[in-house]
N, C-alpha and C. Protein backbone atom coordinates (compact mmCIF):
# COMPACT_ATOMS: atom_id res chain seq x y z
N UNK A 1 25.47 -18.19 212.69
CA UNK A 1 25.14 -17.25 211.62
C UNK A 1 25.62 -15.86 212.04
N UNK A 2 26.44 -15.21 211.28
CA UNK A 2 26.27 -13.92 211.20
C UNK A 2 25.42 -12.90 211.69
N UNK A 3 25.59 -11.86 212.27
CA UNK A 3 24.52 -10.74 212.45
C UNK A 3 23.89 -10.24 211.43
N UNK A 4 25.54 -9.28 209.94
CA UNK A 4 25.20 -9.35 208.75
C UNK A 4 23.71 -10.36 208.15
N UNK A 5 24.58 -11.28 208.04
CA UNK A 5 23.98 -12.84 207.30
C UNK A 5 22.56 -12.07 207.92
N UNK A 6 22.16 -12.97 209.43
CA UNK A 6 20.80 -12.82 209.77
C UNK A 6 20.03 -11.53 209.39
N UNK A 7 20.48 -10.05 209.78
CA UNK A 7 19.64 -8.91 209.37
C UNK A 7 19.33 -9.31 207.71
N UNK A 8 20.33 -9.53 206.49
CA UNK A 8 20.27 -9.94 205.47
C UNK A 8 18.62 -10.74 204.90
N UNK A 9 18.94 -11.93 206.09
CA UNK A 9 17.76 -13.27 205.35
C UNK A 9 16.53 -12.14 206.62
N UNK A 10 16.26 -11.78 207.43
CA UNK A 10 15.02 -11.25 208.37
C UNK A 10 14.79 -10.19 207.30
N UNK A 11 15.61 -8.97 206.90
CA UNK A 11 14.85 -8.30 206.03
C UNK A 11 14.87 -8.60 204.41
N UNK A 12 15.09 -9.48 203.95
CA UNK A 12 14.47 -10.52 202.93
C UNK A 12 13.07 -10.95 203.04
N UNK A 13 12.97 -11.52 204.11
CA UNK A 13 11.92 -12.32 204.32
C UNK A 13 10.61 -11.39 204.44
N UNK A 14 11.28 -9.99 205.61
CA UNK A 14 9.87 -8.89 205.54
C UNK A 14 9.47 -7.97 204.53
N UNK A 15 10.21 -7.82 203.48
CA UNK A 15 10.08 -7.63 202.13
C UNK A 15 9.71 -8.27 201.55
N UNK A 16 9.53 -9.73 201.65
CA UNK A 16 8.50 -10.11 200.57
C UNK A 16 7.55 -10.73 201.15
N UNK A 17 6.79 -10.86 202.24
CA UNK A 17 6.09 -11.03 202.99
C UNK A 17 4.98 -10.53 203.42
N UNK A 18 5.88 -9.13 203.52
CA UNK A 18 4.82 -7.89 204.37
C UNK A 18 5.03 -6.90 202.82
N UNK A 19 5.51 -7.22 202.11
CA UNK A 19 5.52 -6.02 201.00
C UNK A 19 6.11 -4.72 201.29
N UNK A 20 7.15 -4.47 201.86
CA UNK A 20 7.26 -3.25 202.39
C UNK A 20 8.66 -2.93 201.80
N UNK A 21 9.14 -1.64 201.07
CA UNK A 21 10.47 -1.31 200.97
C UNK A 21 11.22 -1.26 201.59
N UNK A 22 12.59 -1.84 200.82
CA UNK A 22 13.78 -2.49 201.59
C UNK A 22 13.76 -1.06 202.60
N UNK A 23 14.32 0.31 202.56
CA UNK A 23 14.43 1.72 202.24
C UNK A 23 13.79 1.63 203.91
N UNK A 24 12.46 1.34 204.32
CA UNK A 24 11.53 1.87 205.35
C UNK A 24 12.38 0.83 206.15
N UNK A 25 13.28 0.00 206.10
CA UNK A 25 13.55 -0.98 207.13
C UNK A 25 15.06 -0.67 207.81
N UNK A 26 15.37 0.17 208.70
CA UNK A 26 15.86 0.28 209.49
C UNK A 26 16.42 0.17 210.99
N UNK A 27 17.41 -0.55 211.39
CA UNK A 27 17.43 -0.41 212.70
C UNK A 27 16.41 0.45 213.89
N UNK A 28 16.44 1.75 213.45
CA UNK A 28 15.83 2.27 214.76
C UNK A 28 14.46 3.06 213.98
N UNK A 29 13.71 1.68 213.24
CA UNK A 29 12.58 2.04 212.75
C UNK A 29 11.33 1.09 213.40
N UNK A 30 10.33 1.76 213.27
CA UNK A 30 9.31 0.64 214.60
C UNK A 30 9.12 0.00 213.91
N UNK A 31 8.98 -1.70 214.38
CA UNK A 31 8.72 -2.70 213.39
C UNK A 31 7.07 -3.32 212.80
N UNK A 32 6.42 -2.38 214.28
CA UNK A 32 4.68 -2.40 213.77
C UNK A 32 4.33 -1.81 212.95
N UNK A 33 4.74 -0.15 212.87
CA UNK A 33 4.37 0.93 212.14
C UNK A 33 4.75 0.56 210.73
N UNK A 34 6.14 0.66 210.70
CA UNK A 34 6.76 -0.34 209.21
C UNK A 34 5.87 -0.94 208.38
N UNK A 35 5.80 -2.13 209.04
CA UNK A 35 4.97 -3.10 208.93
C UNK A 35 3.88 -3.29 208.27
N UNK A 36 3.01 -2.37 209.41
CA UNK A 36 2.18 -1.90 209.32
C UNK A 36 0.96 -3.15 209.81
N UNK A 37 1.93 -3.85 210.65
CA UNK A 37 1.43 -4.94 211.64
C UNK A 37 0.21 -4.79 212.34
N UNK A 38 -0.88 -6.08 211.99
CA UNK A 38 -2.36 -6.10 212.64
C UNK A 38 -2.15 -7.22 213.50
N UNK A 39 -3.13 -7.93 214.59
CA UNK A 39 -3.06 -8.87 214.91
C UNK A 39 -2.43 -10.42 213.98
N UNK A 40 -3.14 -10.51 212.61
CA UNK A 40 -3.17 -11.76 212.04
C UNK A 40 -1.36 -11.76 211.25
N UNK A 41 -1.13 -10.29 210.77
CA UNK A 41 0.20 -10.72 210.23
C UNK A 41 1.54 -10.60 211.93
N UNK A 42 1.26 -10.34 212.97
CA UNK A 42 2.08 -10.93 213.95
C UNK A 42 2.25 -12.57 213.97
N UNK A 43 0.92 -13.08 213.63
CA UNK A 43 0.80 -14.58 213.94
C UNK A 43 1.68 -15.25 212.32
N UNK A 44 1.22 -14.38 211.22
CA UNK A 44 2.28 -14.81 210.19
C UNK A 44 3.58 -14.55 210.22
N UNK A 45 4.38 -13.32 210.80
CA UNK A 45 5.33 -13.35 211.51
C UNK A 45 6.27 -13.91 212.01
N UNK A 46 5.39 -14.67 213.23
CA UNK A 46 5.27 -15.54 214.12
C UNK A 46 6.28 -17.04 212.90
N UNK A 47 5.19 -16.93 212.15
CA UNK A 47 5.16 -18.19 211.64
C UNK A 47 6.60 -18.58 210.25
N UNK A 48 6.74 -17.26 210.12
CA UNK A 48 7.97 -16.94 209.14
C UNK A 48 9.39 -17.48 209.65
N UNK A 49 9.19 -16.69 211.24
CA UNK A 49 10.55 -16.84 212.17
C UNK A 49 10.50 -18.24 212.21
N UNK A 50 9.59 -18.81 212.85
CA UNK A 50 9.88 -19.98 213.38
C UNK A 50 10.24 -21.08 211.96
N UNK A 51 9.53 -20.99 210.86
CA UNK A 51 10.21 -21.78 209.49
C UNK A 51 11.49 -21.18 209.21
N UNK A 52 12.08 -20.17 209.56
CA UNK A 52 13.19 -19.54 208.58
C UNK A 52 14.87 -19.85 209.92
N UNK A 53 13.94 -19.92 211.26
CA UNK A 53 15.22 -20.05 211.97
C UNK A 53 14.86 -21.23 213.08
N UNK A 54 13.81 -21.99 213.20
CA UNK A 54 13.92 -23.35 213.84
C UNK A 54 13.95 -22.93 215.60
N UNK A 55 13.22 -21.85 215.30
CA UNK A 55 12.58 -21.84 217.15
C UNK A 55 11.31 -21.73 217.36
N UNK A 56 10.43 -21.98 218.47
CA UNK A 56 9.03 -21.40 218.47
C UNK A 56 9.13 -19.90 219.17
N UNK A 57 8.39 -19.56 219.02
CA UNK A 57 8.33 -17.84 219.60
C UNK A 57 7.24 -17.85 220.46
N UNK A 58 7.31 -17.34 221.59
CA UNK A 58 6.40 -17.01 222.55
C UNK A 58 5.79 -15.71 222.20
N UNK A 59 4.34 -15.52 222.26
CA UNK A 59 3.96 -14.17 222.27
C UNK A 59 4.37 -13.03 222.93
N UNK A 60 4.82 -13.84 224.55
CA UNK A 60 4.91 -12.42 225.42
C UNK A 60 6.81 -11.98 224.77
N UNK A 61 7.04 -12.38 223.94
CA UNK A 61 8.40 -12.25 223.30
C UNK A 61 8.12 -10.94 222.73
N UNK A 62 7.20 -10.59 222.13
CA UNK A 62 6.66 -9.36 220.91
C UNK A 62 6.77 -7.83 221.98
N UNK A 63 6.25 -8.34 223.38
CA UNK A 63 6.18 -7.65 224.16
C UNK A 63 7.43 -6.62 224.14
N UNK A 64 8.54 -6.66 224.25
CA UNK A 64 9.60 -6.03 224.29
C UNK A 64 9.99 -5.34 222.95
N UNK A 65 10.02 -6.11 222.03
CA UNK A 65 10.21 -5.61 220.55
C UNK A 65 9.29 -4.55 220.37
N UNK A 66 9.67 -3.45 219.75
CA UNK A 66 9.43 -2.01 219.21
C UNK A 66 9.97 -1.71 217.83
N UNK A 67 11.59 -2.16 218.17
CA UNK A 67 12.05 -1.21 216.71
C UNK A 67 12.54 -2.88 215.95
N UNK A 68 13.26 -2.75 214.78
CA UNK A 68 14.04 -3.72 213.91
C UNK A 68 15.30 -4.40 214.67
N UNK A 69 15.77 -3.06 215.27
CA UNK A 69 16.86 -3.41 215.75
C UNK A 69 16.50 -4.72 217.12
N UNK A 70 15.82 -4.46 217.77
CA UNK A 70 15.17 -5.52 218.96
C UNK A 70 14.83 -6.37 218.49
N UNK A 71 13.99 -6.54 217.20
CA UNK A 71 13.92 -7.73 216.59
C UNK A 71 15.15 -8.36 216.21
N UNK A 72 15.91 -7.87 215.70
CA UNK A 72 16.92 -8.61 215.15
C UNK A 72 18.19 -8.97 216.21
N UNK A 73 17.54 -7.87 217.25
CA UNK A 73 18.83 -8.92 218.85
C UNK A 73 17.73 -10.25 219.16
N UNK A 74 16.39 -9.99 219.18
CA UNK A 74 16.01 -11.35 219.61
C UNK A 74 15.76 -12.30 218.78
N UNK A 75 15.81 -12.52 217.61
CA UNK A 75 16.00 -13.71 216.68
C UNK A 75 17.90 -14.32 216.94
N UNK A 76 18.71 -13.48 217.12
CA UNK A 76 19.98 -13.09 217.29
C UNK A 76 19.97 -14.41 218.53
N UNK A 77 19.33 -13.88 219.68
CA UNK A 77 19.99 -14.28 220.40
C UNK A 77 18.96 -15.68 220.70
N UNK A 78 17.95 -15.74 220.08
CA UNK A 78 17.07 -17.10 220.16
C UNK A 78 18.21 -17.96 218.97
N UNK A 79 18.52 -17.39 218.13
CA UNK A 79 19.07 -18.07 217.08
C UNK A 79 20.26 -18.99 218.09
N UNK A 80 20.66 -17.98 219.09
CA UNK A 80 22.61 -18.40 219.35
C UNK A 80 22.29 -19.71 220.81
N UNK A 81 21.15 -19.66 221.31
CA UNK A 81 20.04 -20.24 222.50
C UNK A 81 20.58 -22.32 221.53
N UNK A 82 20.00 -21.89 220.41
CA UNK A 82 19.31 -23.01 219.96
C UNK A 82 20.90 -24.16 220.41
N UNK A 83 20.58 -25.14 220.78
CA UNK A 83 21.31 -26.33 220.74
C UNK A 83 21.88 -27.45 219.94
N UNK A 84 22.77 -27.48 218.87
CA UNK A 84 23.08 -27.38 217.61
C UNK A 84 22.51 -29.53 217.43
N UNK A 85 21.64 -29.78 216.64
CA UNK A 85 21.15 -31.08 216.50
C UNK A 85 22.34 -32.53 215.91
């Protein structure tokens, strides 16, 4: 997949999910604050990635992520990980 493509379907998905304007979603925008991320929508999150791109996500994964842009290298590079079935 694409980088395009992927940023494309990830901020799709957090727009209608988390309700949040396309507009507030930027690369070097924090993806909690955005968000506006509590404990329970990380775990929906959680649960988006793993239906929309076919990996499980480790929590201590969140650990590093801050902005959009980090999110979208680590779906990126969990995406490129996966072992084609």
């Amino acid at each position: 997949m694409e980088k395009v493509e992927l940023i494309e379907k990830i901020n799709g998905f957090l727009v209608e999910e988390f309700e949040v304007s396309p507009e507030k979603i930027t690369p070097d925008a924090n993806l909690k604050e955005t968000l506006e991320l509590d404990s329970l929508d990380y775990i929906d999150l959680v649960v988006v990635i793993e239906s929309n791109f076919g990996f499980k996500v480790k929590p201590e994964d969140f650990m590093s992520i801050v902005t959009f842009q980090n999110f979208y290298d680590y779906v990126q590079q969990r995406v490129s990980e996966k072992v084609p079935s």
